[in-house]
PDB file of N, CA and C in Angstrom:
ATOM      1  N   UNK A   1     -56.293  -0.638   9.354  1.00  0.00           N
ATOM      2  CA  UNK A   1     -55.181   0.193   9.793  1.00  0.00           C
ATOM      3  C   UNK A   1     -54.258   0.475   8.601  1.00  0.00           C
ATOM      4  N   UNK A   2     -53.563   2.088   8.605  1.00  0.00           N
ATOM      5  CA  UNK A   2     -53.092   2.095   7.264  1.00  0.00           C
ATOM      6  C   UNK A   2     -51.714   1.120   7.917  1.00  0.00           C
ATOM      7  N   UNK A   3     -50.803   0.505   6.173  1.00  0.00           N
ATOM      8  CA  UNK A   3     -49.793   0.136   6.595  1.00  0.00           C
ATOM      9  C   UNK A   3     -48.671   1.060   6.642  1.00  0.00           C
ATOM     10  N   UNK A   4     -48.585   2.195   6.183  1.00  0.00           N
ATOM     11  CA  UNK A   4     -47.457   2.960   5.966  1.00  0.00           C
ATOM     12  C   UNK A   4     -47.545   3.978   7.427  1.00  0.00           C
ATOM     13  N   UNK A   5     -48.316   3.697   8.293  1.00  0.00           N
ATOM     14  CA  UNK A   5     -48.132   4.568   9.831  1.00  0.00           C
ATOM     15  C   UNK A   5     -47.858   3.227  10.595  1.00  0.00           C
ATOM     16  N   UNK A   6     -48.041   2.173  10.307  1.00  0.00           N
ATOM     17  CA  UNK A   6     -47.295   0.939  11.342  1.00  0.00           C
ATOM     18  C   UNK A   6     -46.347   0.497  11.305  1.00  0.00           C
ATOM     19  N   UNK A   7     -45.722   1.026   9.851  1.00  0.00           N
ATOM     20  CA  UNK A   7     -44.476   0.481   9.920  1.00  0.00           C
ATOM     21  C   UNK A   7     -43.622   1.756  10.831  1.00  0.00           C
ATOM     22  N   UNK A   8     -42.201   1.222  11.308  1.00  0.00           N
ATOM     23  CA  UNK A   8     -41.934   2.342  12.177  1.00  0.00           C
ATOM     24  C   UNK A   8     -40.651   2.434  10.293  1.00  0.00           C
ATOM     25  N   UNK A   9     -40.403   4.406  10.770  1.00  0.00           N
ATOM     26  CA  UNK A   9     -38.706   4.910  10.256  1.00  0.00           C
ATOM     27  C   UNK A   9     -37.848   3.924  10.057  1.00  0.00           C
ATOM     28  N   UNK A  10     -37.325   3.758   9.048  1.00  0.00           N
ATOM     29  CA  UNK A  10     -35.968   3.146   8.866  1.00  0.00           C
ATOM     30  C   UNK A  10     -35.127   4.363   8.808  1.00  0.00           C
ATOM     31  N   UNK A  11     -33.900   4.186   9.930  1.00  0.00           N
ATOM     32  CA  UNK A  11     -32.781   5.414   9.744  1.00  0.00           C
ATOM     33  C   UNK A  11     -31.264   4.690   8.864  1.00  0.00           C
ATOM     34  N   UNK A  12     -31.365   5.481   7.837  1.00  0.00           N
ATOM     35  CA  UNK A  12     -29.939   4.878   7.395  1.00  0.00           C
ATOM     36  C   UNK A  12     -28.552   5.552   7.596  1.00  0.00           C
ATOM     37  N   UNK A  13     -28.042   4.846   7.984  1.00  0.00           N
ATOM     38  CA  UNK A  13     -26.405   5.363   8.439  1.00  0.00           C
ATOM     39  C   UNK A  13     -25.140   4.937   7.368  1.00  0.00           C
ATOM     40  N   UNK A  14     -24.158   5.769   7.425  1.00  0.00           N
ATOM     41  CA  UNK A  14     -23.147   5.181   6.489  1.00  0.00           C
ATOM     42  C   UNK A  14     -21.969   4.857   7.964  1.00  0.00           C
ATOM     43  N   UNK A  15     -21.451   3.501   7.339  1.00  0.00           N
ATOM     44  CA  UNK A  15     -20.053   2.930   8.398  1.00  0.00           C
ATOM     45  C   UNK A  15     -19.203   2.514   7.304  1.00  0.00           C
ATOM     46  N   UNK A  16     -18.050   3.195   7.463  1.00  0.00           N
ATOM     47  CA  UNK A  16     -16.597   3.095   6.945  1.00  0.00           C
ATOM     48  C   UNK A  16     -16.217   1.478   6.945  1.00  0.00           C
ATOM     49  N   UNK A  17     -15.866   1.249   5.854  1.00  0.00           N
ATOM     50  CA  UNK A  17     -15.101  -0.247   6.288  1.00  0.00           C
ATOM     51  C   UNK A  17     -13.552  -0.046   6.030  1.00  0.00           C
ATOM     52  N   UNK A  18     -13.213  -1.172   6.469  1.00  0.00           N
ATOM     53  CA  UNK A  18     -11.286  -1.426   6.373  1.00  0.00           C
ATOM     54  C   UNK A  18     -10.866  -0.392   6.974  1.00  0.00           C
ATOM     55  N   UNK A  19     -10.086   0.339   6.347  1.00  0.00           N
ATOM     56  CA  UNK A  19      -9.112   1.647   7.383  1.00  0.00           C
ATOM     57  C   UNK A  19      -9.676   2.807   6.880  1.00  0.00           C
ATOM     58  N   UNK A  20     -10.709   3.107   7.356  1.00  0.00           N
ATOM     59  CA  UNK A  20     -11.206   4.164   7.035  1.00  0.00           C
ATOM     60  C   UNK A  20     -11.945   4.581   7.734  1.00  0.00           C
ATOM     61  N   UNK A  21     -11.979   5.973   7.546  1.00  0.00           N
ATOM     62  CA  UNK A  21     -13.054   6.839   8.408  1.00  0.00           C
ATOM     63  C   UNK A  21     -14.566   7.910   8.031  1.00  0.00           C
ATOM     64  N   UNK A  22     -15.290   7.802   8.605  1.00  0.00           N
ATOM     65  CA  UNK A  22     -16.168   8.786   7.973  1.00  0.00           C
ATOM     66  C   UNK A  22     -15.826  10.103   8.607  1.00  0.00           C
ATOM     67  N   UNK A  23     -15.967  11.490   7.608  1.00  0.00           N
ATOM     68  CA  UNK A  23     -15.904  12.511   8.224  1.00  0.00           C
ATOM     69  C   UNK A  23     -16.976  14.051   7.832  1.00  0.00           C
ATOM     70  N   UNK A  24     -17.192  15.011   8.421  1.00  0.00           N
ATOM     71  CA  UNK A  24     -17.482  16.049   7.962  1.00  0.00           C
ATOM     72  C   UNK A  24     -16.908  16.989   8.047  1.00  0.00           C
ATOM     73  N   UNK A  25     -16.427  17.150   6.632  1.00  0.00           N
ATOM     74  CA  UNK A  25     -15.696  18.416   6.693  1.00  0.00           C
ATOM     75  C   UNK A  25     -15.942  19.795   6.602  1.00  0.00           C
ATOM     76  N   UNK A  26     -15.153  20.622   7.328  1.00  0.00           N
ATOM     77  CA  UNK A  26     -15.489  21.527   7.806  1.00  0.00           C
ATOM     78  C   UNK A  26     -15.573  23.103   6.947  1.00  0.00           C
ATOM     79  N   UNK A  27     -16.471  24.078   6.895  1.00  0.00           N
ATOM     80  CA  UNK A  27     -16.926  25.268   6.005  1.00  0.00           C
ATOM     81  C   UNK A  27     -15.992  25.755   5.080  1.00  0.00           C
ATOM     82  N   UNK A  28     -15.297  26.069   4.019  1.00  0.00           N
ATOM     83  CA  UNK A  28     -14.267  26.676   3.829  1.00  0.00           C
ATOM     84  C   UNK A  28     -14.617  28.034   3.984  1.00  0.00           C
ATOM     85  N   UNK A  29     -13.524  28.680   4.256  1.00  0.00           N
ATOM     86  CA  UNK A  29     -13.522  30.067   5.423  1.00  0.00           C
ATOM     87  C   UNK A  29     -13.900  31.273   4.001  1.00  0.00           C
ATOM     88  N   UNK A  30     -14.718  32.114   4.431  1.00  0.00           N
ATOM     89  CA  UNK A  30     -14.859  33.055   3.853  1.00  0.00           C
ATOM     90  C   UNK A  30     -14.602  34.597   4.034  1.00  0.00           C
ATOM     91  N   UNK A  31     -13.570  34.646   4.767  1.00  0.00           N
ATOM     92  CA  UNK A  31     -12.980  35.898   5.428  1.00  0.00           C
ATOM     93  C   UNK A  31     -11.702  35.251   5.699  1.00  0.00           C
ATOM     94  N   UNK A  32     -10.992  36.085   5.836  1.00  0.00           N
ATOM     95  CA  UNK A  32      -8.831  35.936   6.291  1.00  0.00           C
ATOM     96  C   UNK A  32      -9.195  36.022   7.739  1.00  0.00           C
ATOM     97  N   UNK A  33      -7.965  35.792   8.141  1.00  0.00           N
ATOM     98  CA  UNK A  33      -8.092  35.852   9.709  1.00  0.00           C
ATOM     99  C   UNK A  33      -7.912  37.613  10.211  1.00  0.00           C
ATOM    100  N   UNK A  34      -7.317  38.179   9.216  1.00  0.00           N
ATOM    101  CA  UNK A  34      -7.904  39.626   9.102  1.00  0.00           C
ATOM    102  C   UNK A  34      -8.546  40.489   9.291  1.00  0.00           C
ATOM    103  N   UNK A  35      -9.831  39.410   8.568  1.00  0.00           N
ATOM    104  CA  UNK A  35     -11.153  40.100   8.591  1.00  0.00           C
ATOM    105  C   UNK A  35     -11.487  40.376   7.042  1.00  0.00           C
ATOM    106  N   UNK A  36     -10.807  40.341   6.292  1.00  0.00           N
ATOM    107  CA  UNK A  36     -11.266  40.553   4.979  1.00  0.00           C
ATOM    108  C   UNK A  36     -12.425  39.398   4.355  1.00  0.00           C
ATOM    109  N   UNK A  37     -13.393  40.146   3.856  1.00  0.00           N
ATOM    110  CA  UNK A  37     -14.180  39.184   3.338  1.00  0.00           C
ATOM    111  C   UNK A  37     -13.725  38.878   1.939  1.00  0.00           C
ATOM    112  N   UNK A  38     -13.861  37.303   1.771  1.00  0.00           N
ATOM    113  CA  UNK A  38     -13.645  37.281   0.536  1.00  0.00           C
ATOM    114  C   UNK A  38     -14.828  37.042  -0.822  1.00  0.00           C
ATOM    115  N   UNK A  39     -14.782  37.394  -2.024  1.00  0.00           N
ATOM    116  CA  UNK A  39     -15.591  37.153  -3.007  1.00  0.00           C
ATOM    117  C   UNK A  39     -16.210  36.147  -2.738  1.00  0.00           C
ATOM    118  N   UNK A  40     -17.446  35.627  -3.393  1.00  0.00           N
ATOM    119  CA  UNK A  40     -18.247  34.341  -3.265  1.00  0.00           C
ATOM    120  C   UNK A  40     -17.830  33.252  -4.038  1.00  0.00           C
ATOM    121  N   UNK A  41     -16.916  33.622  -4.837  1.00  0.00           N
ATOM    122  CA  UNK A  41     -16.130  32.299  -5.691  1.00  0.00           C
ATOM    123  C   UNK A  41     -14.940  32.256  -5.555  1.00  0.00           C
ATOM    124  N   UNK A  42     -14.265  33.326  -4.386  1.00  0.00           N
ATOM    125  CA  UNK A  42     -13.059  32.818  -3.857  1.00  0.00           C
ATOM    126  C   UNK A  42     -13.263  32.440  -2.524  1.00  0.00           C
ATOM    127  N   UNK A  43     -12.823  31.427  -2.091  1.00  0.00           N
ATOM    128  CA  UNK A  43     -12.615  30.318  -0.803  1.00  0.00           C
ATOM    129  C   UNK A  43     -11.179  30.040  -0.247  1.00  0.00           C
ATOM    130  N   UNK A  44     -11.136  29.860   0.922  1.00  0.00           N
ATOM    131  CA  UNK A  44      -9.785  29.305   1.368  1.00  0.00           C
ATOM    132  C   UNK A  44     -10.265  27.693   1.817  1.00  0.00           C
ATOM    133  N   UNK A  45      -9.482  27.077   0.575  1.00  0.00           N
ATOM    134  CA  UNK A  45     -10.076  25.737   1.154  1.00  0.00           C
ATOM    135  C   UNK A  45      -9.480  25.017   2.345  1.00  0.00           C
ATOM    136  N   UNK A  46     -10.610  24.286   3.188  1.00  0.00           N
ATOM    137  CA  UNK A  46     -10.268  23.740   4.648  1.00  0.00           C
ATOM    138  C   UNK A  46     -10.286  22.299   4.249  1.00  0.00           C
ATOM    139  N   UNK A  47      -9.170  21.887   4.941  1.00  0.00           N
ATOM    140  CA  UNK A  47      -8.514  20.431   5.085  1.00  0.00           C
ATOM    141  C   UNK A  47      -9.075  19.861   6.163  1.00  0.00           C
ATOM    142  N   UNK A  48      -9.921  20.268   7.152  1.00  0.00           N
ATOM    143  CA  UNK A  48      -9.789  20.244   8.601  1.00  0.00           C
ATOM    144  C   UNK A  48     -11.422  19.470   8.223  1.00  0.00           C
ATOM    145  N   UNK A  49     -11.978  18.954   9.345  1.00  0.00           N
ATOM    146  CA  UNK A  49     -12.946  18.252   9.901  1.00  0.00           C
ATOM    147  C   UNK A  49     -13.202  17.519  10.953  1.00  0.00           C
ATOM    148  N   UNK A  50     -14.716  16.763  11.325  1.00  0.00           N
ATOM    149  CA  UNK A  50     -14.606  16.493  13.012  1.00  0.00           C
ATOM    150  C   UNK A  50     -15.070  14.964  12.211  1.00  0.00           C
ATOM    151  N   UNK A  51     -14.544  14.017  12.698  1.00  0.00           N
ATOM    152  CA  UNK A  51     -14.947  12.605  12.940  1.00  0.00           C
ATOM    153  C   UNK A  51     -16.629  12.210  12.819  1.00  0.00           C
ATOM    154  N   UNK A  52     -17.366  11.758  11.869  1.00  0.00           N
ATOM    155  CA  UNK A  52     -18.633  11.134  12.239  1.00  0.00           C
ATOM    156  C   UNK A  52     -18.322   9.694  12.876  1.00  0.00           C
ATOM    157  N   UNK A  53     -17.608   8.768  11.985  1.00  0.00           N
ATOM    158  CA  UNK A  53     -17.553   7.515  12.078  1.00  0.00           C
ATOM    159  C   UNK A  53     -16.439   6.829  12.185  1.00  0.00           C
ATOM    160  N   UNK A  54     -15.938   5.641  13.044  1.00  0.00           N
ATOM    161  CA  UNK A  54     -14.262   5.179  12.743  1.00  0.00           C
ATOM    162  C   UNK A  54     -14.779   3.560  12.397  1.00  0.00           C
ATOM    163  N   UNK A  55     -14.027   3.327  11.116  1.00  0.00           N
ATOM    164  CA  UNK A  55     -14.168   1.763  11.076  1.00  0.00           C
ATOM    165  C   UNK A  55     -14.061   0.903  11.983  1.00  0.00           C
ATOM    166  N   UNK A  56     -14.460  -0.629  12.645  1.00  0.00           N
ATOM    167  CA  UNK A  56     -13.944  -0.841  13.672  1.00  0.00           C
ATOM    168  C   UNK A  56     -12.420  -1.598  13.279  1.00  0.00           C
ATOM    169  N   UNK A  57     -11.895  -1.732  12.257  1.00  0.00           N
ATOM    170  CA  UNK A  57     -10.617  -1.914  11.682  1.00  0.00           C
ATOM    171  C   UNK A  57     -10.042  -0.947  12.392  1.00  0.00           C
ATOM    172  N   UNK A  58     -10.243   0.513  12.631  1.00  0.00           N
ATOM    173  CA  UNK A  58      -9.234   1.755  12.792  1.00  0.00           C
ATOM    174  C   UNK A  58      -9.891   1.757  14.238  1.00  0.00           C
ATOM    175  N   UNK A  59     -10.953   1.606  14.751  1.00  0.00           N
ATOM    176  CA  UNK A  59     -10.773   1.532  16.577  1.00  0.00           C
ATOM    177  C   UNK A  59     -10.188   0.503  17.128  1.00  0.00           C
ATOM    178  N   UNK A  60     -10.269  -0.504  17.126  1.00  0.00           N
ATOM    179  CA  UNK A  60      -9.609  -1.286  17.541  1.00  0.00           C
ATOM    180  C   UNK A  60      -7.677  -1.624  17.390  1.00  0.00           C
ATOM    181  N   UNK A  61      -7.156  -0.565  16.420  1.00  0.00           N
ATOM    182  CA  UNK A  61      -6.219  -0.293  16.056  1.00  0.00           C
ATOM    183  C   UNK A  61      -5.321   0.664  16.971  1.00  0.00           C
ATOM    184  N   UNK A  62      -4.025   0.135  17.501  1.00  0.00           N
ATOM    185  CA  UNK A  62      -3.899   1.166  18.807  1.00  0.00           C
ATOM    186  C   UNK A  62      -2.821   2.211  18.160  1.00  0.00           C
ATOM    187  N   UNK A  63      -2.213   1.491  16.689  1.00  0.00           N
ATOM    188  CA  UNK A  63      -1.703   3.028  16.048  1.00  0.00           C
ATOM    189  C   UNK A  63      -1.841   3.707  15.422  1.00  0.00           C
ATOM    190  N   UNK A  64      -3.900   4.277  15.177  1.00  0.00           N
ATOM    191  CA  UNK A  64      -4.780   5.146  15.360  1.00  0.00           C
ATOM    192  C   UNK A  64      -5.415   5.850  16.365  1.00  0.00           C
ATOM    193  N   UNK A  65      -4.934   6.616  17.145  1.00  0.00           N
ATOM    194  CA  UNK A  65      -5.597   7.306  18.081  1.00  0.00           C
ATOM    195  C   UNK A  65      -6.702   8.221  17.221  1.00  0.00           C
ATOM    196  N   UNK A  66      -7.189   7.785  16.849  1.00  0.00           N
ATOM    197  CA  UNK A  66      -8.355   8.659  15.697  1.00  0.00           C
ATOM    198  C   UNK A  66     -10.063   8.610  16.603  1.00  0.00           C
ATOM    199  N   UNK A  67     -10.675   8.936  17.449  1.00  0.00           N
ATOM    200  CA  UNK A  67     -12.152   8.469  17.701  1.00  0.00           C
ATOM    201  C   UNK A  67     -13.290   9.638  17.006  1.00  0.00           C
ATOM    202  N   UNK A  68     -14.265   8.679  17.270  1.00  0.00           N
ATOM    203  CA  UNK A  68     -15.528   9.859  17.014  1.00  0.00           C
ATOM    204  C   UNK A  68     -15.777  11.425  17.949  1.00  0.00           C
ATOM    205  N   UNK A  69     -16.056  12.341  16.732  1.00  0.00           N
ATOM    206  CA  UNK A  69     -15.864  13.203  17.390  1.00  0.00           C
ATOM    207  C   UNK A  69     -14.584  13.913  17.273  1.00  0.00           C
ATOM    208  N   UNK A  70     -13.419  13.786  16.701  1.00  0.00           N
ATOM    209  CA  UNK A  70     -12.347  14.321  16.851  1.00  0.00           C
ATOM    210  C   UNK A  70     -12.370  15.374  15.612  1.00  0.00           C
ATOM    211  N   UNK A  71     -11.045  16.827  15.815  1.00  0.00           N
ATOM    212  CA  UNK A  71     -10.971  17.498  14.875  1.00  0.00           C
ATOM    213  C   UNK A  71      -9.789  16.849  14.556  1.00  0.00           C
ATOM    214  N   UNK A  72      -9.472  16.509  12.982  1.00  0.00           N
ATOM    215  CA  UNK A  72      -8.381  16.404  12.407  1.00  0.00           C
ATOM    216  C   UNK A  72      -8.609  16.964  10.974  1.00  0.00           C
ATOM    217  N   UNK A  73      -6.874  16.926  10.788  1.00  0.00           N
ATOM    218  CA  UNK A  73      -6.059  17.340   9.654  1.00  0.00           C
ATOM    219  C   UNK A  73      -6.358  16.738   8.435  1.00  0.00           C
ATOM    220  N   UNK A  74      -6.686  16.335   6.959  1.00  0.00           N
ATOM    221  CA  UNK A  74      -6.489  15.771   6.485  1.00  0.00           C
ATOM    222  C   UNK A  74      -6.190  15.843   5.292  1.00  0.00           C
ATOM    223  N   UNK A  75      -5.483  14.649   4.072  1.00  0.00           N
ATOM    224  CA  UNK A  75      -5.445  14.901   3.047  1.00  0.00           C
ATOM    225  C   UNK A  75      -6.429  14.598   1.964  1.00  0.00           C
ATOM    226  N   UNK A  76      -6.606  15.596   1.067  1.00  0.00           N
ATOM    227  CA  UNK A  76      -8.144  15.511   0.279  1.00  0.00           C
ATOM    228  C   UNK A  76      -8.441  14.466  -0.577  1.00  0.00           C
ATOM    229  N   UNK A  77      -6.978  14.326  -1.279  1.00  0.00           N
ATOM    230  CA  UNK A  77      -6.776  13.196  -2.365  1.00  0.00           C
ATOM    231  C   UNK A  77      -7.507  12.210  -2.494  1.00  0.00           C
ATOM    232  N   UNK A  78      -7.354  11.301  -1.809  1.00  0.00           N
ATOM    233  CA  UNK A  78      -8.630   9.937  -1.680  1.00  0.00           C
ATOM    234  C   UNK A  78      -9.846  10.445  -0.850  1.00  0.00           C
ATOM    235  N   UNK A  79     -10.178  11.293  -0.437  1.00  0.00           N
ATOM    236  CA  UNK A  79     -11.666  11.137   0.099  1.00  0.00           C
ATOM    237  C   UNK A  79     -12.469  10.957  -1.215  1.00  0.00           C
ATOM    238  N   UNK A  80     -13.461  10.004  -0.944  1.00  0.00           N
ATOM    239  CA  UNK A  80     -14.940  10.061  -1.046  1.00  0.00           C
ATOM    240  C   UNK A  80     -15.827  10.931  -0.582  1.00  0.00           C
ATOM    241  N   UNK A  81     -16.398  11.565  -1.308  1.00  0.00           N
ATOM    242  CA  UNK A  81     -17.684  12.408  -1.049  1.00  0.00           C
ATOM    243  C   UNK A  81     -19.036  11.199  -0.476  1.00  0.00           C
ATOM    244  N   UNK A  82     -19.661  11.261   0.211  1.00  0.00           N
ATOM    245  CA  UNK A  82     -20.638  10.667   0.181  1.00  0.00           C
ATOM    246  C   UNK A  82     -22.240  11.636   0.214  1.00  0.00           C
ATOM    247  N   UNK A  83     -22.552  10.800  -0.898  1.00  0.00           N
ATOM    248  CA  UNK A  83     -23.854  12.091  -1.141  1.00  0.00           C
ATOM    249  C   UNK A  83     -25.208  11.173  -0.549  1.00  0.00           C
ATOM    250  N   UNK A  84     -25.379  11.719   0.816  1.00  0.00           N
ATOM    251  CA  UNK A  84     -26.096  11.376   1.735  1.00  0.00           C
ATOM    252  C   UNK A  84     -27.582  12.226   2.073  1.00  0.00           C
ATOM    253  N   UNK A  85     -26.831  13.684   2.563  1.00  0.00           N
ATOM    254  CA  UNK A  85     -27.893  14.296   2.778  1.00  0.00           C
ATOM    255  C   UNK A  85     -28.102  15.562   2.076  1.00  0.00           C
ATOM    256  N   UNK A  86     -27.883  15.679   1.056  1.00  0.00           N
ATOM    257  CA  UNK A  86     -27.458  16.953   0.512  1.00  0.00           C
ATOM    258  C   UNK A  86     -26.128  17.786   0.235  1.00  0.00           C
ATOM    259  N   UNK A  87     -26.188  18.956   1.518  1.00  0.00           N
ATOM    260  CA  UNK A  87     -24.944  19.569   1.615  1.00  0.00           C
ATOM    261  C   UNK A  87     -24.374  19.296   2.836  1.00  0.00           C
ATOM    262  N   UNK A  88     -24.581  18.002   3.441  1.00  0.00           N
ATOM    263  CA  UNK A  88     -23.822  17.937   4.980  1.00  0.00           C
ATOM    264  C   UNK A  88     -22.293  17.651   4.943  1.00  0.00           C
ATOM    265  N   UNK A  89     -21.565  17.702   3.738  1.00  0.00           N
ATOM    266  CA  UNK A  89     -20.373  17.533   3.393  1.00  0.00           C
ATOM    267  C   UNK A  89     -19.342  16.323   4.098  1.00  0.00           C
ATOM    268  N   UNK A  90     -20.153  15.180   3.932  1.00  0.00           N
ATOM    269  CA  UNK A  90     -19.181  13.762   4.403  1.00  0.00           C
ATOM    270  C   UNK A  90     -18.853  13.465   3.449  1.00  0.00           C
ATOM    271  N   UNK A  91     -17.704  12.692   4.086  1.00  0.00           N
ATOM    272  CA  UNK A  91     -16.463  12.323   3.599  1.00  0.00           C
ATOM    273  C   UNK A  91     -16.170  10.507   3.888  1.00  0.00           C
ATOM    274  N   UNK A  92     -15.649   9.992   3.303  1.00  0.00           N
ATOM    275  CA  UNK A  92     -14.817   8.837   3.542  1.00  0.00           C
ATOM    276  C   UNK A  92     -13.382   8.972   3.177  1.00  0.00           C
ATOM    277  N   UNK A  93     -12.878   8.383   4.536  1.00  0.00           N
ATOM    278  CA  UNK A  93     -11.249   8.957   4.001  1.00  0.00           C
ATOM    279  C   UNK A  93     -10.666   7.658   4.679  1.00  0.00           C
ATOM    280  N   UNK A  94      -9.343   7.525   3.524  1.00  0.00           N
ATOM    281  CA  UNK A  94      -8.684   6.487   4.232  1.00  0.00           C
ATOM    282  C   UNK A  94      -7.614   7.208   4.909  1.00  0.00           C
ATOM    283  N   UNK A  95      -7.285   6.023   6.409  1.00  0.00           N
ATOM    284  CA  UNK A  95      -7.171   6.760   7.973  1.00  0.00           C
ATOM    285  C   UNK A  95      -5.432   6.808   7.595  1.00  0.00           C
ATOM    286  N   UNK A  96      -4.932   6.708   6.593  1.00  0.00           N
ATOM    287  CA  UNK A  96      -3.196   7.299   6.268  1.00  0.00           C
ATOM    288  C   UNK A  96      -3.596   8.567   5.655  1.00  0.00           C
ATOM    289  N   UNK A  97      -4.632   9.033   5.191  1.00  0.00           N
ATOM    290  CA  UNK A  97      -4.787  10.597   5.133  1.00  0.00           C
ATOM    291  C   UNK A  97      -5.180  11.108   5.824  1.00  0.00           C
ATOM    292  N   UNK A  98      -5.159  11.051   7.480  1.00  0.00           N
ATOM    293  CA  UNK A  98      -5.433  11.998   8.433  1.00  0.00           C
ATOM    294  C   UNK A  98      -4.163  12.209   8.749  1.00  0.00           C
ATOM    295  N   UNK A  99      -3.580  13.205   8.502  1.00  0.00           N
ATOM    296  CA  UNK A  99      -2.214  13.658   9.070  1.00  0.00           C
ATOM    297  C   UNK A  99      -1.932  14.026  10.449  1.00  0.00           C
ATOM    298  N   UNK A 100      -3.352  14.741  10.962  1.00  0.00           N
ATOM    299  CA  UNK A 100      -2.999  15.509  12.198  1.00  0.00           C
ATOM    300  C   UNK A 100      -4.537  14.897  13.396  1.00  0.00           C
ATOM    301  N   UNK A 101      -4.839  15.186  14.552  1.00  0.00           N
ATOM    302  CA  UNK A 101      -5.766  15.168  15.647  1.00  0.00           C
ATOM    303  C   UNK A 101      -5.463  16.272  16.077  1.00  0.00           C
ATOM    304  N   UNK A 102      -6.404  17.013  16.321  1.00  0.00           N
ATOM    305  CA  UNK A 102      -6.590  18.252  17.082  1.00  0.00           C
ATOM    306  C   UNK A 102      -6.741  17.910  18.504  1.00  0.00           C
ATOM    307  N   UNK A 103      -5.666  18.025  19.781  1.00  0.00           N
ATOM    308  CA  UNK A 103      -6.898  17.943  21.169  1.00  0.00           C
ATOM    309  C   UNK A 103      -6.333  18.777  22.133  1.00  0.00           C
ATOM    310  N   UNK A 104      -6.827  19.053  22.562  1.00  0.00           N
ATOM    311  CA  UNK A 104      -6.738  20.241  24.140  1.00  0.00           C
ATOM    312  C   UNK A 104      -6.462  19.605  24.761  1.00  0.00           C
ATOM    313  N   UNK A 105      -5.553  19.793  25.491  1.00  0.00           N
ATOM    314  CA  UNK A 105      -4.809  19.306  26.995  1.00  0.00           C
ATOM    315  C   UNK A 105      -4.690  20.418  28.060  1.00  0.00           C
ATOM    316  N   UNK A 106      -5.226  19.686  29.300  1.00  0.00           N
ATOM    317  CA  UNK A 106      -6.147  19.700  30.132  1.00  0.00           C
ATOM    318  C   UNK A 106      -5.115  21.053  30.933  1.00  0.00           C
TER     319      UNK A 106
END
């Protein structure tokens, strides 16, 4: 039997430690809200992104309302890039640079 079809996939994941969060951030916009398109080397850069991962330091933390899945605000300064999958654009950010949570009320 070969060995490399018995072994099963290893999936690797990245988890935030201490106060931090994993994130992906989100396209920077290539048109104004206008409608103007812009050049290919001009960008409006986006601060904004949705939650992959929350340390369990920052869930278990009740003055982080931060969970997986969320859109927030953030500041760029300390993120980490994490070069994972290419261009899937994650982030590690520590959770005093999320300024804002995005949520809809009901």
């Amino acid at each position: 039997m070969d060995d490399t079809k018995s072994k099963k996939a290893v999936l690797e994941t990245v988890e935030p430690i201490g106060k931090r969060i994993l994130l992906r951030k989100d396209e920077d916009k290539k048109q104004t809200k206008s409608g103007i398109h812009l050049p290919d080397k001009i960008e409006i850069p986006t601060l904004t992104g949705r939650v992959v991962a929350v340390s369990a330091q920052v869930a278990h933390d009740s003055d982080y309302p931060i969970e997986q899945y969320d859109r927030v605000l953030f500041n760029p300064k300390d993120a980490i890039p994490v070069d994972f999958e290419g261009d899937n654009r994650l982030f590690v950010v520590p959770v005093e640079n999320i300024v804002a949570v995005f949520r809809k009320t009901p």
